[in-house]
Every structure is written in structure tokens, then in C-alpha cells.
C-alpha atoms as a PDB file:
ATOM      1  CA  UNK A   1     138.202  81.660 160.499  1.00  0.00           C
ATOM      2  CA  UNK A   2     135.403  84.197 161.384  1.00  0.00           C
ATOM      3  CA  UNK A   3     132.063  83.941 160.104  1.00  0.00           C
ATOM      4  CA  UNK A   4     131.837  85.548 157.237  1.00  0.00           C
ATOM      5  CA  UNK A   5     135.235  83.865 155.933  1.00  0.00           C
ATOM      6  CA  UNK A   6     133.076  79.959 156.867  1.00  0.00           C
ATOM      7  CA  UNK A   7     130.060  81.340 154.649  1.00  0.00           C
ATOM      8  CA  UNK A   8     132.270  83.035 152.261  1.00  0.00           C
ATOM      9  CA  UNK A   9     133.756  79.037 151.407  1.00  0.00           C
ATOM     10  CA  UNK A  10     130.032  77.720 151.897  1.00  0.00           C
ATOM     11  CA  UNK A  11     128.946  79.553 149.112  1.00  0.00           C
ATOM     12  CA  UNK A  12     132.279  79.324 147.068  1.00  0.00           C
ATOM     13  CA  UNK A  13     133.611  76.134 147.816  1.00  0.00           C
ATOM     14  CA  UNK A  14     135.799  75.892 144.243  1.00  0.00           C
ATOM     15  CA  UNK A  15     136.719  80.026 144.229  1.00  0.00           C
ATOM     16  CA  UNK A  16     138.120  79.744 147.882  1.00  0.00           C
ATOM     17  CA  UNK A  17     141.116  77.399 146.575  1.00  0.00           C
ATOM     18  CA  UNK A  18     142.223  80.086 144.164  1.00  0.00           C
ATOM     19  CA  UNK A  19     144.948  82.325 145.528  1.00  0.00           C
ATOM     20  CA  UNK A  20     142.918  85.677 146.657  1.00  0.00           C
ATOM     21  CA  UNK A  21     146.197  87.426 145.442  1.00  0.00           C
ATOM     22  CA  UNK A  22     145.758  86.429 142.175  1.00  0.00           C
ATOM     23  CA  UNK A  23     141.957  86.491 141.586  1.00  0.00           C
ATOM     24  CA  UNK A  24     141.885  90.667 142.488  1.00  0.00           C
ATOM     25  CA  UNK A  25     145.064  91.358 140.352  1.00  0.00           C
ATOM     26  CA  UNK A  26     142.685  89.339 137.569  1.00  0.00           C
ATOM     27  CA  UNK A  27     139.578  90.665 138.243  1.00  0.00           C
ATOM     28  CA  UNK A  28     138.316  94.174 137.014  1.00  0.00           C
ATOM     29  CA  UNK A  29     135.714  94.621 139.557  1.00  0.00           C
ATOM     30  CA  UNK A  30     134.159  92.703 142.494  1.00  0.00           C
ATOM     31  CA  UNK A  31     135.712  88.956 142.325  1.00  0.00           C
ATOM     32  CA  UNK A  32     135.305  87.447 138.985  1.00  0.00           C
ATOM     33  CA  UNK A  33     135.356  83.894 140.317  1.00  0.00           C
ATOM     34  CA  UNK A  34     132.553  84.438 143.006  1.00  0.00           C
ATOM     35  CA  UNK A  35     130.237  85.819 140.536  1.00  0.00           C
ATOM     36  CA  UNK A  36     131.486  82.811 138.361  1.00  0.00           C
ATOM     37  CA  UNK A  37     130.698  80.400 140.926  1.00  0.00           C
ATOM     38  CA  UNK A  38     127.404  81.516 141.489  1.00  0.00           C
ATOM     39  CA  UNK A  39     125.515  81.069 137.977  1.00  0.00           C
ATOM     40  CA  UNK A  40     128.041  77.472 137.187  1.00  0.00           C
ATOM     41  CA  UNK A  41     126.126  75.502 139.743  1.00  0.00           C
ATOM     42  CA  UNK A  42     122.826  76.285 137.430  1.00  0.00           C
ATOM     43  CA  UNK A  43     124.569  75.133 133.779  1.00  0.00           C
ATOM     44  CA  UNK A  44     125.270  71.657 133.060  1.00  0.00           C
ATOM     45  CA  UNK A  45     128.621  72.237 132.498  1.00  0.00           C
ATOM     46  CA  UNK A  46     130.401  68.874 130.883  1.00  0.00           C
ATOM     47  CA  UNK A  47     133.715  67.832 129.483  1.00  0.00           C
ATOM     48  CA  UNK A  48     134.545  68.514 126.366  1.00  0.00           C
ATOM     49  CA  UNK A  49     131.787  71.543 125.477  1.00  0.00           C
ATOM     50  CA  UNK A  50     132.477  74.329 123.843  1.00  0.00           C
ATOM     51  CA  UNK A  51     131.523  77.538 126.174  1.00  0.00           C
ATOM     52  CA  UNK A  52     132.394  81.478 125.496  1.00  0.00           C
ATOM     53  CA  UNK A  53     133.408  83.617 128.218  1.00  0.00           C
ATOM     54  CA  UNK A  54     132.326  86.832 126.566  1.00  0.00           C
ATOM     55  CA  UNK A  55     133.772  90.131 127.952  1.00  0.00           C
ATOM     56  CA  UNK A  56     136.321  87.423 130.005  1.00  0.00           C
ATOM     57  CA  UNK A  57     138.641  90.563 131.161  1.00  0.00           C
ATOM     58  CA  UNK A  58     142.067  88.798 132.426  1.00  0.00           C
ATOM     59  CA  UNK A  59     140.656  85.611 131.721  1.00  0.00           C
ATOM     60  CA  UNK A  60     140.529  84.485 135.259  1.00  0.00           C
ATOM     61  CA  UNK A  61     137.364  83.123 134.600  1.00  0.00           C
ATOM     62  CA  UNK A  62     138.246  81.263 130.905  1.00  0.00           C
ATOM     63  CA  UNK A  63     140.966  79.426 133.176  1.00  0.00           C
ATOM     64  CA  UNK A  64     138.294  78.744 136.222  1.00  0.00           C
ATOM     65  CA  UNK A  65     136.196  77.209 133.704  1.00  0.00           C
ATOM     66  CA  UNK A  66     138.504  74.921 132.157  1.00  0.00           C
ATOM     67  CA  UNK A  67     140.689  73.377 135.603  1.00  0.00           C
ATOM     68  CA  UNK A  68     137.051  73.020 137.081  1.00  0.00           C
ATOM     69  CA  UNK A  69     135.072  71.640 134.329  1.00  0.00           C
ATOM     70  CA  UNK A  70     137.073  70.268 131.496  1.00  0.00           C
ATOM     71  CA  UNK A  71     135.594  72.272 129.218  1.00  0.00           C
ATOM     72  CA  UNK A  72     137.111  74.221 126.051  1.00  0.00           C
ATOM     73  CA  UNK A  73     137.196  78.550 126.570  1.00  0.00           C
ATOM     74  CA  UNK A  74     136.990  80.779 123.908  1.00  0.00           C
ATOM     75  CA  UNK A  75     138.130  83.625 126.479  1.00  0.00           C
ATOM     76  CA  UNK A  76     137.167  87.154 124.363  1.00  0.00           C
ATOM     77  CA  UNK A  77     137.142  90.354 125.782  1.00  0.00           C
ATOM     78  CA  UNK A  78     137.502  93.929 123.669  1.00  0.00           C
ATOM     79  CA  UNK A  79     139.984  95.555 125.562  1.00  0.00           C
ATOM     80  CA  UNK A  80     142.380  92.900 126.656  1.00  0.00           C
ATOM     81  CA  UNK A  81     144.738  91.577 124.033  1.00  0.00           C
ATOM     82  CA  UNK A  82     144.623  88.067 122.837  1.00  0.00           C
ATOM     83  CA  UNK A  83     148.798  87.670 123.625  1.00  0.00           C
ATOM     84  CA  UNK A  84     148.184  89.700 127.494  1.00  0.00           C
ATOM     85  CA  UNK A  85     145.375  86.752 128.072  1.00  0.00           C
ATOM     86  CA  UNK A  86     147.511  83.989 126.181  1.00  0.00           C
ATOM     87  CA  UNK A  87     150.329  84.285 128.425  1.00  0.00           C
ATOM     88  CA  UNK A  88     148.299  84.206 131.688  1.00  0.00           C
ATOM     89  CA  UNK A  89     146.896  79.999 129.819  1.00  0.00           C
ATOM     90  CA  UNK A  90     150.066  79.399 129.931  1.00  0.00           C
ATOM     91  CA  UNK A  91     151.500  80.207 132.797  1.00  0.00           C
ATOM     92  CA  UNK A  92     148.303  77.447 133.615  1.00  0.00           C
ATOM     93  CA  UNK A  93     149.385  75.002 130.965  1.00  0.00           C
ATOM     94  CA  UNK A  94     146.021  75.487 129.630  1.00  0.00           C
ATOM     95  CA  UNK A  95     146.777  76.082 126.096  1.00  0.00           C
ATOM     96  CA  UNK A  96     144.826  73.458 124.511  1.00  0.00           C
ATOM     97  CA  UNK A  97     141.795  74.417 126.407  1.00  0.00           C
ATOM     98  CA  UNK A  98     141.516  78.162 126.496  1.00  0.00           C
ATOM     99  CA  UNK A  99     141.996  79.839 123.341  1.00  0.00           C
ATOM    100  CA  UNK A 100     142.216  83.714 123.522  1.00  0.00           C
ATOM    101  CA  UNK A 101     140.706  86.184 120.943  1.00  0.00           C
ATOM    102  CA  UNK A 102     140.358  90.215 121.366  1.00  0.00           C
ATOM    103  CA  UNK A 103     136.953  90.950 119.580  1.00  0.00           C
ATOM    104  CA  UNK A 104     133.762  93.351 120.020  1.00  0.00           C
ATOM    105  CA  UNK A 105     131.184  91.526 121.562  1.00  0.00           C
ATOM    106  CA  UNK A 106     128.955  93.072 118.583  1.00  0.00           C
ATOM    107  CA  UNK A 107     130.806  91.568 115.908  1.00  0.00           C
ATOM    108  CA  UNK A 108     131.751  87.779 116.711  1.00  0.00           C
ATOM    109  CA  UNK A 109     133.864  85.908 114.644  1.00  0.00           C
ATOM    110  CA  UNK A 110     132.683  82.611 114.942  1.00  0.00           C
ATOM    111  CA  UNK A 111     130.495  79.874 113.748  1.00  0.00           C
ATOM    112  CA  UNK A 112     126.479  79.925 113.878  1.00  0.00           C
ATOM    113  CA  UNK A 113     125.664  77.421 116.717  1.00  0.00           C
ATOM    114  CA  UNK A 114     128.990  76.758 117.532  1.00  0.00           C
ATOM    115  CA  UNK A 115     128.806  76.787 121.118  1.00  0.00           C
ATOM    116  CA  UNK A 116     126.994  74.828 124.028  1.00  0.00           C
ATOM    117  CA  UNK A 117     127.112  77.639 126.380  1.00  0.00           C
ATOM    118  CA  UNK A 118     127.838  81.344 126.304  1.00  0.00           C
ATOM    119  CA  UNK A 119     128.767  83.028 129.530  1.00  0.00           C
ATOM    120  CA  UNK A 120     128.928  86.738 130.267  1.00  0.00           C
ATOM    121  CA  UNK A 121     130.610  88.144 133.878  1.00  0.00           C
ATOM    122  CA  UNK A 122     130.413  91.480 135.345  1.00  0.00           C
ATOM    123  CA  UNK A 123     130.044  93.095 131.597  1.00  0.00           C
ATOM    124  CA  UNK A 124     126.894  92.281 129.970  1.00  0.00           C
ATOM    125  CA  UNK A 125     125.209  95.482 131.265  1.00  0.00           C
ATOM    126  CA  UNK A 126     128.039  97.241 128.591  1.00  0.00           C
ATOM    127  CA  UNK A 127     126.631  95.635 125.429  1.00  0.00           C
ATOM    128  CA  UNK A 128     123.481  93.831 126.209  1.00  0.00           C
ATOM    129  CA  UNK A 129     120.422  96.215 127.217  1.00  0.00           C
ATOM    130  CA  UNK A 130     119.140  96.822 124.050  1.00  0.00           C
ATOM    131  CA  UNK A 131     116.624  94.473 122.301  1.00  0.00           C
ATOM    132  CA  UNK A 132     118.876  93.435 119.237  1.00  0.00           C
ATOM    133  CA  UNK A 133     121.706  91.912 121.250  1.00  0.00           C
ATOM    134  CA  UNK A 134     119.629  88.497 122.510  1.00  0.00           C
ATOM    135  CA  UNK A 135     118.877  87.729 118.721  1.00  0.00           C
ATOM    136  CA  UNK A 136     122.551  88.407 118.118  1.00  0.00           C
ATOM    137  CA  UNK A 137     124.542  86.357 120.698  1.00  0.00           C
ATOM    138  CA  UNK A 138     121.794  83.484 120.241  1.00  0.00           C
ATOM    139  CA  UNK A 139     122.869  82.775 116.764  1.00  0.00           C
ATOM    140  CA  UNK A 140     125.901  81.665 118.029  1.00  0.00           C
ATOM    141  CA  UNK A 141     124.499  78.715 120.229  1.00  0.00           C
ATOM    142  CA  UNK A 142     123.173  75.943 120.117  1.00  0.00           C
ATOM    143  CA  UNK A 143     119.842  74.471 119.948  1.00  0.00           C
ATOM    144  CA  UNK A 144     119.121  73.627 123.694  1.00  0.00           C
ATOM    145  CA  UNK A 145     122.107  75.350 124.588  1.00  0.00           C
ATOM    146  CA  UNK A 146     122.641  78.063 127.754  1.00  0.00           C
ATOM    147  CA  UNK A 147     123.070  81.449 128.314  1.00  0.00           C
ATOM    148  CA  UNK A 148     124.293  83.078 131.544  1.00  0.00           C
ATOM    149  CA  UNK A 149     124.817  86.503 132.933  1.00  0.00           C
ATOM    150  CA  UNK A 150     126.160  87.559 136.308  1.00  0.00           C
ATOM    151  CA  UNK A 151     126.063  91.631 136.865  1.00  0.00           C
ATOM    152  CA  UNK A 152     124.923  94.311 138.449  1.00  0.00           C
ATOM    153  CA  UNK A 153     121.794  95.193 139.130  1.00  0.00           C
ATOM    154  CA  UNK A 154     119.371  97.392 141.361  1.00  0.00           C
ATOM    155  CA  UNK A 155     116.718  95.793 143.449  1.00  0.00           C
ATOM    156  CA  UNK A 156     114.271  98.054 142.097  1.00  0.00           C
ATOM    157  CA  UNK A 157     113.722  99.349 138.862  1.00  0.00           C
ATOM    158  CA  UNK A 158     114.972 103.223 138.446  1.00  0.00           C
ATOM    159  CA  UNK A 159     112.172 104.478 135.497  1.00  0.00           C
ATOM    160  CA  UNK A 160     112.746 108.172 136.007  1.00  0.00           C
ATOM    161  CA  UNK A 161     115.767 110.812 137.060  1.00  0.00           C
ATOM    162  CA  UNK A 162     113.479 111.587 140.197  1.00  0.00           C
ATOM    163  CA  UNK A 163     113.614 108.524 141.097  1.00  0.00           C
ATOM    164  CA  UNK A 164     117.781 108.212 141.261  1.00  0.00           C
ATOM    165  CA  UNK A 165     119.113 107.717 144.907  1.00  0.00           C
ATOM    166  CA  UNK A 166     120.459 111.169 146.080  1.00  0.00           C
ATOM    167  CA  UNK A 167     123.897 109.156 146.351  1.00  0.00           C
ATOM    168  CA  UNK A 168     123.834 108.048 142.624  1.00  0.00           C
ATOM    169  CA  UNK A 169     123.367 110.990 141.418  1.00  0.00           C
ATOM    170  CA  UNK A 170     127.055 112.250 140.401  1.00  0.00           C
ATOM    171  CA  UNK A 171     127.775 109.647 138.777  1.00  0.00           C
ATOM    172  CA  UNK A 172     124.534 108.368 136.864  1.00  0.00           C
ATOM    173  CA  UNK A 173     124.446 109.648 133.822  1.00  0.00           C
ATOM    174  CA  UNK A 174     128.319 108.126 133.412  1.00  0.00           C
ATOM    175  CA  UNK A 175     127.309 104.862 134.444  1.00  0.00           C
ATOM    176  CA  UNK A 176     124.272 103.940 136.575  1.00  0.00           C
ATOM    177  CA  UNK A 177     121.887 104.888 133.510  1.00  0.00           C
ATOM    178  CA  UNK A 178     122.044 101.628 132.166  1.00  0.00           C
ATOM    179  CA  UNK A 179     121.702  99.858 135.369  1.00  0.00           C
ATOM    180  CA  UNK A 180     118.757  97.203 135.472  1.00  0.00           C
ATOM    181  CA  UNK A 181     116.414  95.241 137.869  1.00  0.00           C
ATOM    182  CA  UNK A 182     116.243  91.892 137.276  1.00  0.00           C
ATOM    183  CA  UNK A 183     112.430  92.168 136.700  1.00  0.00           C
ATOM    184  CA  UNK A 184     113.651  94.404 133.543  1.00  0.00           C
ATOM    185  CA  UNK A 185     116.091  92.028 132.351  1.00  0.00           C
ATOM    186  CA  UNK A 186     113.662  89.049 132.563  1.00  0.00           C
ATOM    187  CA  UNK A 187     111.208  91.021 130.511  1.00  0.00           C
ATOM    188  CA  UNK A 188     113.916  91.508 127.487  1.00  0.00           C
ATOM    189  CA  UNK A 189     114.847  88.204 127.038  1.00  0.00           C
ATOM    190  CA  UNK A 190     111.534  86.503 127.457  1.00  0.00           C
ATOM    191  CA  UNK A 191     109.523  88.587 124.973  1.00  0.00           C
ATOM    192  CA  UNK A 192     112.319  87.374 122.254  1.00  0.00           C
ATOM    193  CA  UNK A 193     110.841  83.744 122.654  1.00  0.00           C
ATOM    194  CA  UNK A 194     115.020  82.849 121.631  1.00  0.00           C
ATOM    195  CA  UNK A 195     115.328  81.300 125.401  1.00  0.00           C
ATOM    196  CA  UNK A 196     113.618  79.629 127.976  1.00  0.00           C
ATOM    197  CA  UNK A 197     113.806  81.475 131.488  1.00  0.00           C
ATOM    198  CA  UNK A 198     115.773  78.685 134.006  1.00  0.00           C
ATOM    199  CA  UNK A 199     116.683  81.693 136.219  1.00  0.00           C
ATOM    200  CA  UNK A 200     115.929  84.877 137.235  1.00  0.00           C
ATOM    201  CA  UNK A 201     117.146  85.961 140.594  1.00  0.00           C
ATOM    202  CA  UNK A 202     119.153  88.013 142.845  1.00  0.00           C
ATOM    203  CA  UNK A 203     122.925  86.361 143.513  1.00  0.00           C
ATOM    204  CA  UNK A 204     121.996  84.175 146.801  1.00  0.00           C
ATOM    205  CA  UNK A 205     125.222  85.464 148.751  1.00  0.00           C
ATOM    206  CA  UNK A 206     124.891  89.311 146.887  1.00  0.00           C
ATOM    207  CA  UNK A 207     125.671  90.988 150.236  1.00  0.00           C
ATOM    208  CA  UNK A 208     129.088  88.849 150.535  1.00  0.00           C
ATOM    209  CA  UNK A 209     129.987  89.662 147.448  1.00  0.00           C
ATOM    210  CA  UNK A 210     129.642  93.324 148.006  1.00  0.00           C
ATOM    211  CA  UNK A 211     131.501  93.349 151.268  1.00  0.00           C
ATOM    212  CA  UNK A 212     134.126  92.021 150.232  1.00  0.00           C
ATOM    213  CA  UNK A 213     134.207  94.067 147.168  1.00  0.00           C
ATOM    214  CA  UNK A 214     133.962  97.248 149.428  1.00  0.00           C
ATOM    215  CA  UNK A 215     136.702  95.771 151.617  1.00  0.00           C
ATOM    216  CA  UNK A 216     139.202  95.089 148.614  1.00  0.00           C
ATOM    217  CA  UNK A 217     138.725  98.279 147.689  1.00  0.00           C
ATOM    218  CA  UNK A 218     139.105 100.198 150.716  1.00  0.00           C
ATOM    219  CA  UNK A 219     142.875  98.008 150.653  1.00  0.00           C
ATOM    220  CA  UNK A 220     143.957  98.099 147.134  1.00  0.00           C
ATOM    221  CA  UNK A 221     141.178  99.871 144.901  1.00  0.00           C
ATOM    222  CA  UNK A 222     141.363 103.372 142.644  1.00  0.00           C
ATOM    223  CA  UNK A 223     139.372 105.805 143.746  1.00  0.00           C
ATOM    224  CA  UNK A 224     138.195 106.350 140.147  1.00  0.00           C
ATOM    225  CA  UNK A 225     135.580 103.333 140.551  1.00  0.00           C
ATOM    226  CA  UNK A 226     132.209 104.332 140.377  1.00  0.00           C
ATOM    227  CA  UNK A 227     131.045 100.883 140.918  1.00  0.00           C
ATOM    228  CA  UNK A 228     132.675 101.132 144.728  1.00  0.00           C
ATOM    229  CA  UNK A 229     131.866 104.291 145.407  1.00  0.00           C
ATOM    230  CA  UNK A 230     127.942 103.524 144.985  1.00  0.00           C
ATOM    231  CA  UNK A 231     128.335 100.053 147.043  1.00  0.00           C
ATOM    232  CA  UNK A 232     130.009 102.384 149.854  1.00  0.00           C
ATOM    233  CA  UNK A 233     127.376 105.012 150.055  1.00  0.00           C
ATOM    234  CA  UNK A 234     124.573 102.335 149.329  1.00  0.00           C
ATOM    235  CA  UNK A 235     123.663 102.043 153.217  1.00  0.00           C
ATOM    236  CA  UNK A 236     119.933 101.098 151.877  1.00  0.00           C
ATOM    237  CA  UNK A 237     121.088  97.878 149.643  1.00  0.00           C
ATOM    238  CA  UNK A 238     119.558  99.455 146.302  1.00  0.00           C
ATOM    239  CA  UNK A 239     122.346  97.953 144.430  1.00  0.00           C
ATOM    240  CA  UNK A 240     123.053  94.038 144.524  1.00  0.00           C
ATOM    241  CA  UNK A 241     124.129  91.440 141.559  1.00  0.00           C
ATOM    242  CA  UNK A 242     121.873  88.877 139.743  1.00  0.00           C
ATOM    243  CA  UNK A 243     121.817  86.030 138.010  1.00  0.00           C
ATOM    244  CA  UNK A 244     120.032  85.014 134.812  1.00  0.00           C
ATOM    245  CA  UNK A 245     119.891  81.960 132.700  1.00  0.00           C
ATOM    246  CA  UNK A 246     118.569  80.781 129.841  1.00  0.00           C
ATOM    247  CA  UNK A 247     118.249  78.148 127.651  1.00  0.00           C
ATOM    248  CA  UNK A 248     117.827  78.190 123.697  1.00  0.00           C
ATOM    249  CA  UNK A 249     114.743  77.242 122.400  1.00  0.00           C
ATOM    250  CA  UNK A 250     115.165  75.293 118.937  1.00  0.00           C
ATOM    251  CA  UNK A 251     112.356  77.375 115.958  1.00  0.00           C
ATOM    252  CA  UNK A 252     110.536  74.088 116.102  1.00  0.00           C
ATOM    253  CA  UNK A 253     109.869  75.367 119.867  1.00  0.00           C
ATOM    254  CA  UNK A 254     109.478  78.633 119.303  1.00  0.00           C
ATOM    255  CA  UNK A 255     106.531  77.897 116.724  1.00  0.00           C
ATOM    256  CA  UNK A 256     104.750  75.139 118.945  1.00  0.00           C
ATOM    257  CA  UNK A 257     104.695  77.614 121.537  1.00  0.00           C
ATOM    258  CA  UNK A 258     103.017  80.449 119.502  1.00  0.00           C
ATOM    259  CA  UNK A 259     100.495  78.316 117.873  1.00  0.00           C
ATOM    260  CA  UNK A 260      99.466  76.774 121.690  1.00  0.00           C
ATOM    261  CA  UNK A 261      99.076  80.359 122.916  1.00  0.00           C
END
């Protein structure tokens, strides 16, 4: 095992048992799991709650989420169809736990405060950067309950088109437009005074992820991927992935808060 495989399972100790074969033909980007991985350890995660893996692609990481913590999936993603994601919970024998839904992430069919935690992998940056979506998704959890994001992120924020890395540049107004710093990020959510800030932070093992995102797709990517391309030409390390977490604050809260400050 060389070194970067031994800090690869350091970081990832529960990803690492998956079959790598299977996690890239079920992840749509960098590996779903990894990025999983890396915001579960901050969640209280328990038996029996009722989480939603929002944007859950192949629903890799709806089935991670129930073998590895017990807990009930509603796995939703727009362009993956509920009976595509069904049959990969059952080839798990995971239908009891992971229930499969194609919806728009704008337009949720489900209960106010329904669930304990609402997760969001490698596709938040699609739905979530403007200042209505917070106040949306938060209706839908509970008081006290969490809110994760793992994504994509620059180090730095990019305010202006002079200010685009020369090797962005053909692609940004595609993609890399709506491309955050986690300082940005922070800022939206906490001026909502919906959630409490547990975590704001670059991914601790960011540059492992990349590699071996690079590396997969070097071997078995398309070409078409303007996520890769950047990571390839980004010999400077403006792009890396972050984490951010919060946790619902009840009204009660909210108003205690205000009236103190």
C-alpha cells in the first residue's frame, strides 16, 4: 500500500470497504462516498432518523447512509428516476430503509419538519446560492435538526470577471460562475438566523480527494467534464471542496437571540 492509499483509508476508514468499482460507476463526479464520509463524522447520525439525501445521484450515498448508520433515506435526485435508484436498494436489500423519489429540489413533496437531517453531496452549488433556498429546505426539518453540504468551492472568493484564473476562463460562464468560497457560503446561511453555524471549513483531506478525482478521470472519465478539466489545470490549488453544517434553530431561538443583540 503506498502512502497516499494508508492516508486515503485514514481519512475514509468506512468508504475504503466499498468496492472502488462500484462507487465511480455510482458517482457523478469526484467519489460520492469520500465527500460523504467527510461531513458524517460532524452529524449525530442515529438509528432510526429520518435523513434526506437531496440531489442523491445513483444513490450511492442513500445506501452508505443506511448499511452505516441505520438510518431511514429518502434518496431524491431530479434527474435520476425513482425505479433506476430503486433497483440499485435492492440489489442491497435495503428496501425498507431507502425509499427513492425523483423530485426538484425546489418543490419537495414532503412533510414540514419531517426530517432530522437533510444532506446535500456534490450538488448544492446547482440549487442553493440564492438567498430563498435556506428558508425553503429548513421548513422541512426539524427543530434542532442538521443540515450538511459537501461541494465545491474556491479558496478565495472570485467577485469580478478580472479576477477569473486565466485557466477558468472557457468554461466560466457555463459553470464556474456560481462557484463559492466558503467565507461566502457562511455569510448566506448565517444572516438567515434559520441555523446555527457547527461548521465551516475546507474538506480536511481536499487535496486527496482531488487526486484521485484527477486520476479516475485520466482512466475512465469524459472529456466533457468541466469539473476535471479545472482540477487538471488548477496547478495553484484555487479550487478545493468544503464542508458546512448547520443546525436548526427552533423561532423561540431565533427571537431570544435578536432581542439579546
Amino acid at each position: 500500500m503506498d502512502a497516499a492509499q494508508h492516508q486515503i483509508q485514514h481519512h475514509f476508514p468506512r468508504s475504503t470497504q466499498y468496492d472502488p468499482t462500484w462507487v465511480r460507476e455510482h458517482s457523478m463526479g469526484e467519489n460520492v462516498l469520500f465527500n460523504l464520509e467527510s461531513i458524517t463524522s460532524l452529524i449525530p447520525l442515529q438509528k432510526g432518523m429520518r435523513v434526506l439525501d437531496l440531489g442523491c445521484g445513483k444513490a450511492a450515498s442513500s445506501i452508505f447512509l443506511a448499511k452505516e448508520f441505520g438510518v431511514q433515506v429518502w434518496a431524491v435526485d431530479e434527474a435520476i428516476t425513482a425505479t433506476a435508484n430503486y433497483k440499485r436498494v435492492q440489489e442491497e436489500n435495503l428496501e425498507d430503509h431507502v425509499f427513492p423519489l425523483q423530485a426538484d429540489a425546489r418543490s419537495l413533496p414532503f412533510p414540514e419538519e419531517y426530517f432530522d437531517v437533510v444532506l446535500v453531496i456534490d450538488s448544492y452549488t446547482y440549487f442553493g446560492t440564492d438567498d430563498k433556498y435556506l428558508p425553503y429546505i429548513c421548513r422541512f426539518l426539524k427543530s434542532d435538526g442538521y443540515i450538511g453540504i459537501v461541494d465545491v468551492c474556491f479558496k478565495e472568493e472570485i467577485e469580478t470577471i478580472d479576477q477569473v484564473p486565466e485557466f477558468l476562463r472557457a468554461d466560466f460562464q457555463n459553470y464556474w460562475y456560481y462557484i463559492h468560497s466558503v467565507a461566502w457560503w457562511r455569510k448566506l446561511w448565517e444572516k438567515t438566523g434559520l441555523v446555527q453555524i457547527k461548521n465551516a471549513e475546507l474538506l480536511p483531506a481536499a487535496d486527496l480527494i482531488r487526486e484521485q478525482y484527477v486520476r479516475d478521470f485520466e482512466e475512465h472519465g469524459q472529456r466533457k467534464d468541466p469539473f476535471a478539466r479545472g482540477l487538471k489545470k488548477d496547478t495553484d490549488h484555487h479550487i478545493s471542496f468544503f464542508r458546512l453544517v448547520g443546525q436548526r434553530t427552533s423561532r423561540e431561538a431565533y427571537l431570544q437571540s435578536y432581542k439579546k443583540a
